[in-house]
PDB file of N, CA and C in Angstrom:
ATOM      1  N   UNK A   1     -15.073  -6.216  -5.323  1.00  0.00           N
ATOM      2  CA  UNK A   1     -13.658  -5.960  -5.115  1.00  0.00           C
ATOM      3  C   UNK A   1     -13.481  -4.491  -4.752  1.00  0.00           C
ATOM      4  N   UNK A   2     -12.552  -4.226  -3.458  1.00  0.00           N
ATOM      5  CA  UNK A   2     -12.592  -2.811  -3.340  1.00  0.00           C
ATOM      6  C   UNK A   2     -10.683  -2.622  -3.562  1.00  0.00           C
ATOM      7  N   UNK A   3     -10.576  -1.308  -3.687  1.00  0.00           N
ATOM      8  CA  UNK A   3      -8.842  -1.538  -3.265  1.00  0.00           C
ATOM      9  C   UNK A   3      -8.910  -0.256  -2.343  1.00  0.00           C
ATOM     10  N   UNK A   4      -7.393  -0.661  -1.702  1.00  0.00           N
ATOM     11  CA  UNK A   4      -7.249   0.210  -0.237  1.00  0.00           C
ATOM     12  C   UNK A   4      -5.786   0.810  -1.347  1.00  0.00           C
ATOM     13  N   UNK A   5      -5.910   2.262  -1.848  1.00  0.00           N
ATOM     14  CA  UNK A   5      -4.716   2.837  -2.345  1.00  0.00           C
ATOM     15  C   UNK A   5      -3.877   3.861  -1.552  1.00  0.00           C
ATOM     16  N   UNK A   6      -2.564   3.498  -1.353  1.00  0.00           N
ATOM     17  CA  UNK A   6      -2.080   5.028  -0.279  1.00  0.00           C
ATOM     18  C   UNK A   6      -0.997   5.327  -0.655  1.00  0.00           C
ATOM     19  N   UNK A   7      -0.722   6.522  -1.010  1.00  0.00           N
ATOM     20  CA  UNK A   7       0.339   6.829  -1.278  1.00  0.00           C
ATOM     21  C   UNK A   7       0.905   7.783  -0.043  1.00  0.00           C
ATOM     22  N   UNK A   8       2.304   7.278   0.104  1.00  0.00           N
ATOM     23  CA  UNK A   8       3.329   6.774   0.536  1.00  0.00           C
ATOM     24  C   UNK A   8       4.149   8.096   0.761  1.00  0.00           C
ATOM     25  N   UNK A   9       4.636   8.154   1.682  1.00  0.00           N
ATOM     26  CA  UNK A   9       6.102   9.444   2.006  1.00  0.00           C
ATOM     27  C   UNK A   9       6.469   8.811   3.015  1.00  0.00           C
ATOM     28  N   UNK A  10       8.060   8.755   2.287  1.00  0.00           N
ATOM     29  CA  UNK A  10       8.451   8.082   4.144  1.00  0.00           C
ATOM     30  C   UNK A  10       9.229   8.829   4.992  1.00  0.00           C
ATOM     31  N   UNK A  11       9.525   8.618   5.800  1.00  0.00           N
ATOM     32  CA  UNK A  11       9.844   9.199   7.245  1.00  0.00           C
ATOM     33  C   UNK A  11      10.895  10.279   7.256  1.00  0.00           C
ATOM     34  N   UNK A  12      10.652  11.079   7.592  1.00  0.00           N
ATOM     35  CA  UNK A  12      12.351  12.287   7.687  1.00  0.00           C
ATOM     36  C   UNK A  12      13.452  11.543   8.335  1.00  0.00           C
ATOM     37  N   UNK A  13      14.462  11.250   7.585  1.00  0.00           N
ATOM     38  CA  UNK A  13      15.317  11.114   8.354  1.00  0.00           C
ATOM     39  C   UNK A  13      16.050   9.794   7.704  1.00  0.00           C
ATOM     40  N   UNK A  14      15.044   9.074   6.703  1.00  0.00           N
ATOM     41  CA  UNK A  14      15.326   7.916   5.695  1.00  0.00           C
ATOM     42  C   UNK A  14      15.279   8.387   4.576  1.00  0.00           C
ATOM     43  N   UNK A  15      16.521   7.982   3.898  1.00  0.00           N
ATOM     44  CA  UNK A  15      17.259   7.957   2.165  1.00  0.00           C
ATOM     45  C   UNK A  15      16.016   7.183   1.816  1.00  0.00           C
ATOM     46  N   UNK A  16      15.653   7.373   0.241  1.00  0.00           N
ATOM     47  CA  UNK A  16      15.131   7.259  -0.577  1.00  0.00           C
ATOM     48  C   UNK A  16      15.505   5.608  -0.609  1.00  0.00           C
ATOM     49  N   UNK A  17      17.006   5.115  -0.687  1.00  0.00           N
ATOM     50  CA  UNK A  17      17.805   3.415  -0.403  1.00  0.00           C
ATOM     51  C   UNK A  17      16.967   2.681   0.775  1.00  0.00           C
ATOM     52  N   UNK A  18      17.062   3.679   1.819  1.00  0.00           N
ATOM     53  CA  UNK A  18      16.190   2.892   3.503  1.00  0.00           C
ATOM     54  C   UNK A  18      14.772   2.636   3.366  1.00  0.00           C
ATOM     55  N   UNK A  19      14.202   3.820   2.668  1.00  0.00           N
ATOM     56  CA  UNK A  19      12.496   3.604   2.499  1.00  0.00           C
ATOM     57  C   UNK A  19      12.599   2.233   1.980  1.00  0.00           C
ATOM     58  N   UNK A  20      12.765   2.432   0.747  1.00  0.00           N
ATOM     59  CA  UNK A  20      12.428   1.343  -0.164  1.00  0.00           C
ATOM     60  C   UNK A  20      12.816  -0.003   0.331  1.00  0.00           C
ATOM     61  N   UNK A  21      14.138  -0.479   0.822  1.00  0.00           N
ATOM     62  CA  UNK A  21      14.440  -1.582   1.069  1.00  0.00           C
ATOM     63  C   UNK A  21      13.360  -1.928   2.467  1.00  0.00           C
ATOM     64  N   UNK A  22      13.166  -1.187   3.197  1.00  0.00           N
ATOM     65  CA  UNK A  22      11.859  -1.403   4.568  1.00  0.00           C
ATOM     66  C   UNK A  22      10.771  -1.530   3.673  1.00  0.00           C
ATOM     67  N   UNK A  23      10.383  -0.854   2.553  1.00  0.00           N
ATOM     68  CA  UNK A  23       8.838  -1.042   2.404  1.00  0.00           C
ATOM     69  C   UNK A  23       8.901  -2.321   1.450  1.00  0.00           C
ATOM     70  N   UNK A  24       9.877  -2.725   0.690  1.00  0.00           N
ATOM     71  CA  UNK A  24       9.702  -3.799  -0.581  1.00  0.00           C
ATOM     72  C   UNK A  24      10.695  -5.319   0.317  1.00  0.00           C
ATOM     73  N   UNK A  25      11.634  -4.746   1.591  1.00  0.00           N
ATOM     74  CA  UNK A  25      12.605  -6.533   2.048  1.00  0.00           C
ATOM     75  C   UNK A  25      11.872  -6.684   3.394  1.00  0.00           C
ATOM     76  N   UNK A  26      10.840  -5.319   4.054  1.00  0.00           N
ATOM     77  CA  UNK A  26      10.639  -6.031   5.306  1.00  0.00           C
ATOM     78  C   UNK A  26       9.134  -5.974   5.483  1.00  0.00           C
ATOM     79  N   UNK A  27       8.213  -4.545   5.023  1.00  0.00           N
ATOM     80  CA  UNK A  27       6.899  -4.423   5.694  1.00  0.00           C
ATOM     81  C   UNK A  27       6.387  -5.400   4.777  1.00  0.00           C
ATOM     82  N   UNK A  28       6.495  -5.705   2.637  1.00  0.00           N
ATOM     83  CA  UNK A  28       5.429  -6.326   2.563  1.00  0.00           C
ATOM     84  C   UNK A  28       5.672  -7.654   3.051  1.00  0.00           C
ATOM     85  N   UNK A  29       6.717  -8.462   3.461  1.00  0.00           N
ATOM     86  CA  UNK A  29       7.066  -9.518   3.389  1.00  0.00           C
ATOM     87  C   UNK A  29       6.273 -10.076   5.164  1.00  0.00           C
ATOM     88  N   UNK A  30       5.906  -8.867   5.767  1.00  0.00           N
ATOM     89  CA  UNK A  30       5.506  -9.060   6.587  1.00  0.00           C
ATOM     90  C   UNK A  30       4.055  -8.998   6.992  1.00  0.00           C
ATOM     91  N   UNK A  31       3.702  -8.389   5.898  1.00  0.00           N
ATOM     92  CA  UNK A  31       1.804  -8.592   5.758  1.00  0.00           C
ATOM     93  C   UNK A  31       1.476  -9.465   5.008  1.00  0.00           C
ATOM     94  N   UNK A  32       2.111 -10.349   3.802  1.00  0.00           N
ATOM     95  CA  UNK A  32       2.214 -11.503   3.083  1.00  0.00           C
ATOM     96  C   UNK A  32       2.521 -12.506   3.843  1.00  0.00           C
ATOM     97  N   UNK A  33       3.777 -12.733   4.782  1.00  0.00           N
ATOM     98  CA  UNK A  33       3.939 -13.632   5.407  1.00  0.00           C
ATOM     99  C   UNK A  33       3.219 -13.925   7.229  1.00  0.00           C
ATOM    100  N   UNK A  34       1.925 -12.892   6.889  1.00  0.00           N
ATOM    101  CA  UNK A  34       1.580 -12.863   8.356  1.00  0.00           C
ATOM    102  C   UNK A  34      -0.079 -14.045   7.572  1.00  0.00           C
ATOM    103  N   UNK A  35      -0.212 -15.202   7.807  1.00  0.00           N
ATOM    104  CA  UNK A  35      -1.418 -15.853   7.158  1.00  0.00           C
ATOM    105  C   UNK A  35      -2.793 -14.793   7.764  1.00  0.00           C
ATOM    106  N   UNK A  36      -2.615 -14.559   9.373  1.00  0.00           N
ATOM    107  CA  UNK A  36      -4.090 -14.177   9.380  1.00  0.00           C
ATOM    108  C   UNK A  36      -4.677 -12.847   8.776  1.00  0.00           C
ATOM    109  N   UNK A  37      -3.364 -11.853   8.508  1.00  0.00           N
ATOM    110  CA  UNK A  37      -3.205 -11.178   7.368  1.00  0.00           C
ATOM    111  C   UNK A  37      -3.570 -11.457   6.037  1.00  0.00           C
ATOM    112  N   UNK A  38      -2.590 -11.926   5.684  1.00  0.00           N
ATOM    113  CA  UNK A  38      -2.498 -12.346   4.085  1.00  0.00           C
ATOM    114  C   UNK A  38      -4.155 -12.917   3.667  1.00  0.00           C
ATOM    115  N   UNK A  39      -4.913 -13.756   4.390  1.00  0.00           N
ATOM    116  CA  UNK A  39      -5.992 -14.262   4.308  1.00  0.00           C
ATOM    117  C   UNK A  39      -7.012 -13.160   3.732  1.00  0.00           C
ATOM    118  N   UNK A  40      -6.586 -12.218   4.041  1.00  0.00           N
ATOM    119  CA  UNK A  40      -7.937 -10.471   3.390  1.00  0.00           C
ATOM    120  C   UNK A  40      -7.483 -10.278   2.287  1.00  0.00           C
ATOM    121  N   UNK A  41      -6.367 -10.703   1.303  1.00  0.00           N
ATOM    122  CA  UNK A  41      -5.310  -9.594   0.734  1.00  0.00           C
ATOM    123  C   UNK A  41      -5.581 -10.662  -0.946  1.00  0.00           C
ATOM    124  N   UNK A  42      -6.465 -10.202  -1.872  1.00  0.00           N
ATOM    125  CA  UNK A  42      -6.319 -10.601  -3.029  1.00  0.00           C
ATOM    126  C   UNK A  42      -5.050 -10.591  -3.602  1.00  0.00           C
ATOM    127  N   UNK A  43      -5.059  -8.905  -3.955  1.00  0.00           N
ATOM    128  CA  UNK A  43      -3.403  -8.385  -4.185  1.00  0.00           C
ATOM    129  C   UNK A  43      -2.922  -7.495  -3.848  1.00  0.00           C
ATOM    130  N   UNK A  44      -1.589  -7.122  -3.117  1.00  0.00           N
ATOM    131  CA  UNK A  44      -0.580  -6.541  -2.837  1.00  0.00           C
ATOM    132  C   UNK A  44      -0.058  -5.879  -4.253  1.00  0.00           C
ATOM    133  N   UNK A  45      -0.324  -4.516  -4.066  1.00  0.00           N
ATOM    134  CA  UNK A  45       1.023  -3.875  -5.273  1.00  0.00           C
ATOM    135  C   UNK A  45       1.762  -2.657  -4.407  1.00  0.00           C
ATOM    136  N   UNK A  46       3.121  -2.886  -5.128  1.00  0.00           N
ATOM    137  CA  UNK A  46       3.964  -1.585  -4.348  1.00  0.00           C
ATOM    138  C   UNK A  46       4.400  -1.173  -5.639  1.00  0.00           C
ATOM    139  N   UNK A  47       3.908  -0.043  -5.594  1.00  0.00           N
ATOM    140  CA  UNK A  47       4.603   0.863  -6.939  1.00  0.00           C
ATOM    141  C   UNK A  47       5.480   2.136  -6.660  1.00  0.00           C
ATOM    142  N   UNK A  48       6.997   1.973  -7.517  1.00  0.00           N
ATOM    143  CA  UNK A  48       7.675   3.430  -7.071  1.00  0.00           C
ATOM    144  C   UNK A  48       7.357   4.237  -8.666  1.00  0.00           C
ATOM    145  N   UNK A  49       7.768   5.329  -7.694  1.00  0.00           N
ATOM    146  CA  UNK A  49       7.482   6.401  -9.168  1.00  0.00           C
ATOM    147  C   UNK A  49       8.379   6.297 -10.074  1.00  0.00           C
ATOM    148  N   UNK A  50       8.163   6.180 -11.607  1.00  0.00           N
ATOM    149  CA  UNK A  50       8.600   5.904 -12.750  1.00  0.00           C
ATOM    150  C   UNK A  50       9.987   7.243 -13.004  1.00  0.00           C
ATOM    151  N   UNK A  51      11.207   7.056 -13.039  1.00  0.00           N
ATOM    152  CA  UNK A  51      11.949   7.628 -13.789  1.00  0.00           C
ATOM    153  C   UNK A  51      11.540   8.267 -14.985  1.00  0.00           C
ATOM    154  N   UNK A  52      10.733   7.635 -15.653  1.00  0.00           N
ATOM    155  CA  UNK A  52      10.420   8.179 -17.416  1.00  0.00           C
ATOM    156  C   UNK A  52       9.603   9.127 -16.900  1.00  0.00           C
ATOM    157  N   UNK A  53       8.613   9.578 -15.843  1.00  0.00           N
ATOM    158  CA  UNK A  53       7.525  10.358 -15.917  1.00  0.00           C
ATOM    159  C   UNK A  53       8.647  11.620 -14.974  1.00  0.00           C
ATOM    160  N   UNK A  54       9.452  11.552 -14.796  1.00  0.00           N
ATOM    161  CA  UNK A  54      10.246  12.695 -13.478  1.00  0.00           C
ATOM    162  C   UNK A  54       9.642  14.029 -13.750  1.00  0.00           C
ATOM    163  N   UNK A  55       9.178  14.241 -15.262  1.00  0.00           N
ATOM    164  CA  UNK A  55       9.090  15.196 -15.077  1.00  0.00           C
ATOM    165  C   UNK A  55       7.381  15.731 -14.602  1.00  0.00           C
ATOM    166  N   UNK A  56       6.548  14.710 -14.321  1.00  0.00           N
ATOM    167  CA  UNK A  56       5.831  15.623 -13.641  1.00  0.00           C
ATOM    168  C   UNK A  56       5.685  15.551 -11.978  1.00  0.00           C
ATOM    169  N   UNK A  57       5.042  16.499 -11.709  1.00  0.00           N
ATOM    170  CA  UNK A  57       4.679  16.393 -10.307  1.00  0.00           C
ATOM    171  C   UNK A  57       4.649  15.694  -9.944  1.00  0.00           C
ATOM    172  N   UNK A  58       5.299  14.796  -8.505  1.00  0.00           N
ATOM    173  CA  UNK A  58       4.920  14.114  -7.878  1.00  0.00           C
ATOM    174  C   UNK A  58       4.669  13.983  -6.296  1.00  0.00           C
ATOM    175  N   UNK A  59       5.012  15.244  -6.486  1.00  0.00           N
ATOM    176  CA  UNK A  59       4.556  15.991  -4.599  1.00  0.00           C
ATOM    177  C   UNK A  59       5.717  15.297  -3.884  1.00  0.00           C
ATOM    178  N   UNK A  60       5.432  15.284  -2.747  1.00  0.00           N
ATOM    179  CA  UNK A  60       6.437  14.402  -1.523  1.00  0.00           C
ATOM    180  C   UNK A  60       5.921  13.017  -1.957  1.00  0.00           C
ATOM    181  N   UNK A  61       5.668  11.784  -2.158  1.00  0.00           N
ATOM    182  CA  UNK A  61       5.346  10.607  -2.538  1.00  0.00           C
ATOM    183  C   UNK A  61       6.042   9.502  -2.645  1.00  0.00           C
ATOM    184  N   UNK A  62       6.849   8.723  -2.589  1.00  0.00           N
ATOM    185  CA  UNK A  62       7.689   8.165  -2.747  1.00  0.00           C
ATOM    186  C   UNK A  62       7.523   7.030  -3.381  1.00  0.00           C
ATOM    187  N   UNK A  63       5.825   6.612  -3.189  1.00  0.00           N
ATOM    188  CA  UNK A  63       5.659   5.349  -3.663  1.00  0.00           C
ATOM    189  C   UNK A  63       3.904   5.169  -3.136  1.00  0.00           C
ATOM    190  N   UNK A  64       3.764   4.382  -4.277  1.00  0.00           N
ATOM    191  CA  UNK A  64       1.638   4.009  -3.675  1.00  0.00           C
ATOM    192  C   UNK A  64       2.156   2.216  -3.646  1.00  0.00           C
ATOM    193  N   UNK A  65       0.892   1.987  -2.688  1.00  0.00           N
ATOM    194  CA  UNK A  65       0.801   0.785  -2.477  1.00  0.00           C
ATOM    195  C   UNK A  65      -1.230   0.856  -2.800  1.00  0.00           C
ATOM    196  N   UNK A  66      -1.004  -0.987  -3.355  1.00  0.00           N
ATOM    197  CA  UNK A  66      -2.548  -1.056  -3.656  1.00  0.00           C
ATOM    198  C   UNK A  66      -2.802  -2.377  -2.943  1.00  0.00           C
ATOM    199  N   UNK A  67      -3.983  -2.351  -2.154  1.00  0.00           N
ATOM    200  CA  UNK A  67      -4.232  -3.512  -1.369  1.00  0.00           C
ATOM    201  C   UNK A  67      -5.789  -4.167  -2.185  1.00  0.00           C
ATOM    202  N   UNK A  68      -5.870  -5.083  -2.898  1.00  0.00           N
ATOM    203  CA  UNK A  68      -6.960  -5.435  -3.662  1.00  0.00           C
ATOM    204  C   UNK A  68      -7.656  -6.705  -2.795  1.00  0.00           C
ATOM    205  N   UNK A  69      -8.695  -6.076  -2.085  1.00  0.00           N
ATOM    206  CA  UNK A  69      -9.833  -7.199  -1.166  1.00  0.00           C
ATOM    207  C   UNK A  69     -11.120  -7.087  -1.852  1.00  0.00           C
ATOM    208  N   UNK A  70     -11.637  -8.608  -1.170  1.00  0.00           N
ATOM    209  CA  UNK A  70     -13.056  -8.916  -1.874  1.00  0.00           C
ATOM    210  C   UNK A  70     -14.346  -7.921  -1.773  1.00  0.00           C
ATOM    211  N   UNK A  71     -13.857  -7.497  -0.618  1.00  0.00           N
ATOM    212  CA  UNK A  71     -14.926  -6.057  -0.408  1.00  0.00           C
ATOM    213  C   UNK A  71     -14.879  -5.478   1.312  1.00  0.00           C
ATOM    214  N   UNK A  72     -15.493  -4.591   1.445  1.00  0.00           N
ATOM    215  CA  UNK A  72     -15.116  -3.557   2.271  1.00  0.00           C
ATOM    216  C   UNK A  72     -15.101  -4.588   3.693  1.00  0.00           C
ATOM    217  N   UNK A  73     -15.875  -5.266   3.551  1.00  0.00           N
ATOM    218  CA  UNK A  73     -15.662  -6.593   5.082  1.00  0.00           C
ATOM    219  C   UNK A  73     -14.334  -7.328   5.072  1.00  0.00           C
ATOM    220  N   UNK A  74     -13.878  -7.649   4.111  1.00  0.00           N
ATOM    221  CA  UNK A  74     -12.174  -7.832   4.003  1.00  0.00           C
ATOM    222  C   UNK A  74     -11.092  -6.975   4.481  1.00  0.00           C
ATOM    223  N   UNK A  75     -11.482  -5.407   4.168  1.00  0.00           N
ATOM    224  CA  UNK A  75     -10.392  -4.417   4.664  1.00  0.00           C
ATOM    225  C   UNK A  75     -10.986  -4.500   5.975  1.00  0.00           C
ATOM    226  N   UNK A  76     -12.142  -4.207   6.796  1.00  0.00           N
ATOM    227  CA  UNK A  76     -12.102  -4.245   8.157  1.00  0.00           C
ATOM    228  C   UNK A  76     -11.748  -4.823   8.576  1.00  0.00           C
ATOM    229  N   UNK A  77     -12.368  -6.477   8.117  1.00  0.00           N
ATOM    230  CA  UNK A  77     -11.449  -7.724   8.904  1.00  0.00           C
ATOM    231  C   UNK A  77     -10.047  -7.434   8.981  1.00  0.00           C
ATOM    232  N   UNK A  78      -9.309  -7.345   7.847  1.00  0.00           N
ATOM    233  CA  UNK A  78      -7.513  -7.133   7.889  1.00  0.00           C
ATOM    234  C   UNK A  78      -7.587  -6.165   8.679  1.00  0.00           C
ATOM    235  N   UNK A  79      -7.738  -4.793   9.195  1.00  0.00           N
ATOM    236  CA  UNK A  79      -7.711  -4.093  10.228  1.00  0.00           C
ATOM    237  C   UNK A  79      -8.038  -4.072  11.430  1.00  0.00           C
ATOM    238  N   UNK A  80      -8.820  -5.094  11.438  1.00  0.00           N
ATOM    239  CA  UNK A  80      -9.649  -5.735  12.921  1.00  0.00           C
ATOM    240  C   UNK A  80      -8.420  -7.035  13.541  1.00  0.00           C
ATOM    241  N   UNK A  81      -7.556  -7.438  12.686  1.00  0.00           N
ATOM    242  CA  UNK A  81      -6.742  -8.425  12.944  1.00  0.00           C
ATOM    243  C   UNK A  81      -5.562  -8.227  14.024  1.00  0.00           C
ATOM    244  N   UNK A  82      -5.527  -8.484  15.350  1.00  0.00           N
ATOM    245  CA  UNK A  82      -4.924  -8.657  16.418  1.00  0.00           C
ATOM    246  C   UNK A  82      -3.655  -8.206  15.602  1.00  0.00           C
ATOM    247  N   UNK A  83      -3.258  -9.046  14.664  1.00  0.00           N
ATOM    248  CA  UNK A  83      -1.737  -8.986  14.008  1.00  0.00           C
ATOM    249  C   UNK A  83      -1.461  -7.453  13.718  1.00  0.00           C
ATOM    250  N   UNK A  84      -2.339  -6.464  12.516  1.00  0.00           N
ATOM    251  CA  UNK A  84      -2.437  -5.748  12.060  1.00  0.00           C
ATOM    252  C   UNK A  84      -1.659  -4.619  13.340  1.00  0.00           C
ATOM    253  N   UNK A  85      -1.961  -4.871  14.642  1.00  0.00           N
ATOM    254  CA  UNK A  85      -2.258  -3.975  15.946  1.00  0.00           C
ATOM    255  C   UNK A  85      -0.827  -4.087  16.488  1.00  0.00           C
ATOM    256  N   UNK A  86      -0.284  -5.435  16.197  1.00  0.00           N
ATOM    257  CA  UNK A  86       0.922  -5.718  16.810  1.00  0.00           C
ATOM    258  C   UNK A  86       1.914  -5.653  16.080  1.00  0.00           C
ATOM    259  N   UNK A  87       1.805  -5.992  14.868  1.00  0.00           N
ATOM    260  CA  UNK A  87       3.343  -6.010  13.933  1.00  0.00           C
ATOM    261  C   UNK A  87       3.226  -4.604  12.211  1.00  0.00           C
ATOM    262  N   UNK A  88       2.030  -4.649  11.887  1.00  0.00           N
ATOM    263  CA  UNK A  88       1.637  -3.481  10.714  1.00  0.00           C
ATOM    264  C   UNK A  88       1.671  -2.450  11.211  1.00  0.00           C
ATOM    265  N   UNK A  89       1.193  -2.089  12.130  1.00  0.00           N
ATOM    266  CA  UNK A  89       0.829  -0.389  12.388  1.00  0.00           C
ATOM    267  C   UNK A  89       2.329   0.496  12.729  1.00  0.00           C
ATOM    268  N   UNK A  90       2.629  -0.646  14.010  1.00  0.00           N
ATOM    269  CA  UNK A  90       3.767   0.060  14.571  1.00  0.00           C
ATOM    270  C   UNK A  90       5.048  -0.290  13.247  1.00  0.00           C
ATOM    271  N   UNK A  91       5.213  -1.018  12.648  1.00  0.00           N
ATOM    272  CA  UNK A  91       6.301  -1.191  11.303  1.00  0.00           C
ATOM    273  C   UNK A  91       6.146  -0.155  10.274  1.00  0.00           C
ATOM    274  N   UNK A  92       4.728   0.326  10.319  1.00  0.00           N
ATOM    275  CA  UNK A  92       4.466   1.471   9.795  1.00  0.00           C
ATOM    276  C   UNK A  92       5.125   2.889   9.894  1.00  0.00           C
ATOM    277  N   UNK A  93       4.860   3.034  11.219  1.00  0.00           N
ATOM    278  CA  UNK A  93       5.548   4.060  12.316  1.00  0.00           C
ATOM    279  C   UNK A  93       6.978   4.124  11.941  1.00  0.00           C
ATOM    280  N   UNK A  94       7.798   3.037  11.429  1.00  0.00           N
ATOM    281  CA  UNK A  94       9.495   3.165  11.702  1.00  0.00           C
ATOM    282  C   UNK A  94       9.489   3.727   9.651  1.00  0.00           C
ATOM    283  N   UNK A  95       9.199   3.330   9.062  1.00  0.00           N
ATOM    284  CA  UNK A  95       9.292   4.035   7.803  1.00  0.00           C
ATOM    285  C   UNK A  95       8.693   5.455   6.888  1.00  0.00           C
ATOM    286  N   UNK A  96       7.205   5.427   7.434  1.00  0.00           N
ATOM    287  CA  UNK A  96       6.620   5.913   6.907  1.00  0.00           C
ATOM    288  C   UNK A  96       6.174   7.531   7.389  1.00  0.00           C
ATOM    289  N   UNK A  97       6.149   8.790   6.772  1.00  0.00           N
ATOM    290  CA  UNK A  97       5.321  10.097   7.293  1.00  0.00           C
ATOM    291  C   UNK A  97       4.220   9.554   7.368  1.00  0.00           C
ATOM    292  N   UNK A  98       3.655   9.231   8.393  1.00  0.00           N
ATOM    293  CA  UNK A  98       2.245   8.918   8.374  1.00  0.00           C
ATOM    294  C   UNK A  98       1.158  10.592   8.647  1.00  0.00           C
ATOM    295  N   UNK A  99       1.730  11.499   8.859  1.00  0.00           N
ATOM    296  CA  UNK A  99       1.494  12.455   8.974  1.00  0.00           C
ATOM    297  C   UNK A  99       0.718  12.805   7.339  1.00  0.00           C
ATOM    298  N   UNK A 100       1.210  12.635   6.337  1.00  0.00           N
ATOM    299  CA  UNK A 100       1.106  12.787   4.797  1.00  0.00           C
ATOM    300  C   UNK A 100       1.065  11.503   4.077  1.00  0.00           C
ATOM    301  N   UNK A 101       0.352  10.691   5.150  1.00  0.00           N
ATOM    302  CA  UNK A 101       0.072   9.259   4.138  1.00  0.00           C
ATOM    303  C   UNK A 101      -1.745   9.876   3.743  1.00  0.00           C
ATOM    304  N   UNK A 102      -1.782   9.627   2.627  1.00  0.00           N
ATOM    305  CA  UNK A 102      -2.969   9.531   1.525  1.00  0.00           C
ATOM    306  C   UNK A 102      -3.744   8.404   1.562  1.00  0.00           C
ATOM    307  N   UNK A 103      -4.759   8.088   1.692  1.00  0.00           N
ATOM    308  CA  UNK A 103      -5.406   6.690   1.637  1.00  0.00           C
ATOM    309  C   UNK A 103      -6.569   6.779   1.085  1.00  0.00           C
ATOM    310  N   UNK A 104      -7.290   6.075  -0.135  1.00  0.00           N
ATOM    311  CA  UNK A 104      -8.479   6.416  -1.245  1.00  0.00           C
ATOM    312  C   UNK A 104      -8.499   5.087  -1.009  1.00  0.00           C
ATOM    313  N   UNK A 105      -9.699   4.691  -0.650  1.00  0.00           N
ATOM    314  CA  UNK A 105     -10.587   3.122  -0.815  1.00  0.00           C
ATOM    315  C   UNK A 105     -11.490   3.592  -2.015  1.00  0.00           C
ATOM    316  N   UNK A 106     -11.253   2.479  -2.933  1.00  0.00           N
ATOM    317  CA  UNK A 106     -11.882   2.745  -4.157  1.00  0.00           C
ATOM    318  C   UNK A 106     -13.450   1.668  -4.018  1.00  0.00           C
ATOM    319  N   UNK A 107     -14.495   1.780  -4.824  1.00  0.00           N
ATOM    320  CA  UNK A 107     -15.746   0.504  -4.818  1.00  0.00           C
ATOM    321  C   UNK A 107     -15.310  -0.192  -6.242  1.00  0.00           C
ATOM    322  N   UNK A 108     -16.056  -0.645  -6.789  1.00  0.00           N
ATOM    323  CA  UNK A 108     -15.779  -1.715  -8.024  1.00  0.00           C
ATOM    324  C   UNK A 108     -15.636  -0.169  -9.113  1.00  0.00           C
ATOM    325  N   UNK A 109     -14.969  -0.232 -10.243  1.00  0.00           N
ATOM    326  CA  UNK A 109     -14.501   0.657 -11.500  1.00  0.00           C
ATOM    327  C   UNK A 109     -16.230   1.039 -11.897  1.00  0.00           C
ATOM    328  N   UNK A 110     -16.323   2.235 -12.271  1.00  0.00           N
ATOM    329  CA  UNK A 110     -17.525   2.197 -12.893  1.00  0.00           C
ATOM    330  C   UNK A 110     -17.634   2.234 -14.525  1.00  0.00           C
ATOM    331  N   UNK A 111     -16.221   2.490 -14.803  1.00  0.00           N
ATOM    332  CA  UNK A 111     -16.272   2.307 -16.353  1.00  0.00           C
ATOM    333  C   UNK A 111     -14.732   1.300 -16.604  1.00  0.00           C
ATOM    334  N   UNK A 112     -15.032   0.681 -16.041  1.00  0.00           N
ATOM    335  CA  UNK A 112     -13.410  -0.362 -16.407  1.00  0.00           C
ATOM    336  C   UNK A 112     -12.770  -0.390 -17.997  1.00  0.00           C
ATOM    337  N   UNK A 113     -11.708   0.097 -18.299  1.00  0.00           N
ATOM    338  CA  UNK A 113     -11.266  -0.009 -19.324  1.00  0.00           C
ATOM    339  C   UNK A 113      -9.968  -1.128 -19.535  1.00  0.00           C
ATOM    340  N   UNK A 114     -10.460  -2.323 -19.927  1.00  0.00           N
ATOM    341  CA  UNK A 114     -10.033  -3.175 -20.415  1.00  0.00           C
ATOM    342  C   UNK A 114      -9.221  -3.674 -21.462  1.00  0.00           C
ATOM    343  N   UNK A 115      -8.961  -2.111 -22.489  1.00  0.00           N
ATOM    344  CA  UNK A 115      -8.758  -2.486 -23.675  1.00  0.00           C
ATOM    345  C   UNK A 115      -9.364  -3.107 -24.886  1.00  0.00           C
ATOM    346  N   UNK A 116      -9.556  -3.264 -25.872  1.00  0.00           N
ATOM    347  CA  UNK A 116     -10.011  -3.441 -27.071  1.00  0.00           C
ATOM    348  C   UNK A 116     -10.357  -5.209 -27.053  1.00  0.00           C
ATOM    349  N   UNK A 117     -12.011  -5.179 -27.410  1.00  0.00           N
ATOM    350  CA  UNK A 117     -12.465  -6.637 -27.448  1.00  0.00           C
ATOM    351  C   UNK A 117     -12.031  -7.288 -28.406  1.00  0.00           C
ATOM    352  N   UNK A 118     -11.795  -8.740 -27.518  1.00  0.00           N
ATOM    353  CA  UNK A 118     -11.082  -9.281 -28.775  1.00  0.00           C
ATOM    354  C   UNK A 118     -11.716 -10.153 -29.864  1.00  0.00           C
TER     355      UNK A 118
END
């Protein structure tokens, strides 16, 4: 299992209201509802930054997304996907600073913490 993590700044010129409703009512609904997409995609997470934590740093960021595939031939495939070229990249383009997008592909945890055996 690898995950594709990126955190997120979106575009000059979009309210904090516009990001979010494009990245959570239109882009994921559109890499979920694309099958030859969705077919790479264990799990989808969109996370916004927590109110309770405001007070630390959170740079320009607005939000991470986590893409959880079976392994690194899954993220190419989903990037190799005709779809990816025609409807992801450029949907990308209308929300996002891609200028200050962050992207960390993680390999499997090397110390997974699971919490307390039961």
């Amino acid at each position: 299992m690898v995950k594709l993590i990126a955190l997120l700044t979106r575009k000059e010129g979009l309210t904090p209201e516009e990001f979010y409703e494009h990245w959570e009512q239109r882009h994921a609904p559109l890499i979920l509802g694309t099958p030859e997409l969705a077919r790479h995609i264990v799990r989808y997470e969109q996370l916004r930054p927590s109110e309770h934590a405001a007070w630390m740093n959170m740079g320009h960021f607005d939000g991470v997304t986590i893409q959880w595939l079976e392994g690194p031939e899954s993220m190419d495939a989903f990037i190799a996907e005709p779809a990816y070229a025609e409807l992801i990249a450029p949907d990308e383009q209308t929300f996002l600073d891609t200028d200050k997008l962050v992207v960390f592909v993680s390999q499997e945890p090397l110390v997974p913490l699971d919490g307390p055996a039961a």
